[in-house]
N, C-alpha and C. Protein backbone atom coordinates (compact mmCIF):
# COMPACT_ATOMS: atom_id res chain seq x y z
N UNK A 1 100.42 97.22 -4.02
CA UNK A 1 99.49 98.13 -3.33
C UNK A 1 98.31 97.32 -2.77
N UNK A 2 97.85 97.65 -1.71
CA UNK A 2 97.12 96.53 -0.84
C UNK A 2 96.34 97.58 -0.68
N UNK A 3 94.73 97.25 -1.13
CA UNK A 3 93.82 97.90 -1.11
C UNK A 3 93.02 98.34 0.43
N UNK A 4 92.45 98.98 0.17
CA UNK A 4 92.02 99.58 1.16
C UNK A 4 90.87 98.57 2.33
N UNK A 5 89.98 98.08 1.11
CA UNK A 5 88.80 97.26 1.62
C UNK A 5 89.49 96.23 1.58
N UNK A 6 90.34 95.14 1.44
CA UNK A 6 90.94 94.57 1.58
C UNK A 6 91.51 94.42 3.05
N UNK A 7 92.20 95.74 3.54
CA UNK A 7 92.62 95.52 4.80
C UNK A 7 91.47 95.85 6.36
N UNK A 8 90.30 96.11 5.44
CA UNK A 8 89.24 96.52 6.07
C UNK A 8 88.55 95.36 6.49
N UNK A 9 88.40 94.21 5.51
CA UNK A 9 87.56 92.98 6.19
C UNK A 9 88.97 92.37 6.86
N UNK A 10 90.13 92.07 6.64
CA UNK A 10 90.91 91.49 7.44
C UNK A 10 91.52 91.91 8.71
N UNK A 11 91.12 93.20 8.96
CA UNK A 11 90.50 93.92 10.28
C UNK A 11 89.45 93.12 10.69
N UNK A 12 88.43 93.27 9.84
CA UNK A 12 86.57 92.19 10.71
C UNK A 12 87.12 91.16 10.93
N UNK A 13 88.27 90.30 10.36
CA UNK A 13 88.25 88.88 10.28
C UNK A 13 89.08 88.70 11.79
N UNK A 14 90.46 89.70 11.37
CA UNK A 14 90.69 89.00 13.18
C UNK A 14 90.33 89.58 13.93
N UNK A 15 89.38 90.94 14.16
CA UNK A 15 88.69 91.31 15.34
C UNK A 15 87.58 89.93 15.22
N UNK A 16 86.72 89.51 14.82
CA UNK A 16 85.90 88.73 15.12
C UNK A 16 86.56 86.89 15.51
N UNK A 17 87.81 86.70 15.08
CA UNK A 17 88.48 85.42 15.53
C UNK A 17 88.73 86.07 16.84
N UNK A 18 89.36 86.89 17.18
CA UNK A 18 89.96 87.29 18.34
C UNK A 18 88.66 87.13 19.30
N UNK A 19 87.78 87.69 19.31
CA UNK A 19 86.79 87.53 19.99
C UNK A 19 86.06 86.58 20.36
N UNK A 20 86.06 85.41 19.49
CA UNK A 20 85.45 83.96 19.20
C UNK A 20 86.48 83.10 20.28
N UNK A 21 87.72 83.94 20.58
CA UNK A 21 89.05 82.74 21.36
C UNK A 21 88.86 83.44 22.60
N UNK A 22 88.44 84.90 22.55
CA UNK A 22 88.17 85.34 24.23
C UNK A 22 86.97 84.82 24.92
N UNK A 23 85.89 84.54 23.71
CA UNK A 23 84.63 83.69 24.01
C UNK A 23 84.71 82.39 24.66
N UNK A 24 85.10 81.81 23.60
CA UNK A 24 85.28 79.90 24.13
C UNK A 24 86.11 79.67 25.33
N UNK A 25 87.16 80.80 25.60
CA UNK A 25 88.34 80.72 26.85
C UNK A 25 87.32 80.33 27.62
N UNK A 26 86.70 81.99 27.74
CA UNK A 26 85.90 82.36 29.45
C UNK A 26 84.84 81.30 29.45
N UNK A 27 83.78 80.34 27.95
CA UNK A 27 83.19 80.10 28.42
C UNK A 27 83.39 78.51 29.40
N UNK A 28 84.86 77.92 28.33
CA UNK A 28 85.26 76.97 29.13
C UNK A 28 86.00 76.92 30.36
N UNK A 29 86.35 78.43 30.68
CA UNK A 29 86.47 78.25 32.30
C UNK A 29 85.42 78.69 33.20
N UNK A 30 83.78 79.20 32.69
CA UNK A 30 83.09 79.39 33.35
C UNK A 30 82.62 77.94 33.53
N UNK A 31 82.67 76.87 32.36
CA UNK A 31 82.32 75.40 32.50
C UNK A 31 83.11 74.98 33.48
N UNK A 32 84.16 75.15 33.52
CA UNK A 32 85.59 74.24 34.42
C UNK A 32 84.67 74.73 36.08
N UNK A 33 84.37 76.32 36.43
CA UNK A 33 84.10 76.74 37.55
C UNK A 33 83.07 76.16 38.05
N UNK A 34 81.78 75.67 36.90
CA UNK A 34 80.80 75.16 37.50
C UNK A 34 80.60 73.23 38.24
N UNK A 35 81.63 73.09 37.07
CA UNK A 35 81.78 71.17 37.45
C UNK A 35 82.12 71.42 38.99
N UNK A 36 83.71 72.47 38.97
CA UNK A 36 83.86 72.09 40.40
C UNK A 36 83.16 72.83 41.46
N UNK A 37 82.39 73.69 41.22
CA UNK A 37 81.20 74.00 42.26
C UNK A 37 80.14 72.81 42.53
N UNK A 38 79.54 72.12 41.34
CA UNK A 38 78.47 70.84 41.76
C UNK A 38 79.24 69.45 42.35
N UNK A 39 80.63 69.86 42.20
CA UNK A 39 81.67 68.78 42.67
C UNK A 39 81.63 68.50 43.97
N UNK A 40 81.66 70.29 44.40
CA UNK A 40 81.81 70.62 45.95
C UNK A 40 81.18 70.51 46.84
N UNK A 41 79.46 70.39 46.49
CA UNK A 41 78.39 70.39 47.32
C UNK A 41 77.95 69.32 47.35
């Protein structure tokens, strides 16, 4: 039997990983967008 609060923080745990990998994506392709914008000019 798998407790209740148990499946409650491992809910927080991969909603908050999940979010941490949608973070770092966008912020390293907002990095990737800016090199090649100061690339361009």
């Amino acid at each position: 039997m798998v407790s209740l609060r148990s499946v409650f923080y491992i809910t927080i745990i991969y909603l908050v990983a999940e979010n941490l990998v949608l973070w770092a994506r966008s912020e390293s392709i907002g990095y990737a967008v800016n090199l090649l914008q100061s690339g361009a000019e």
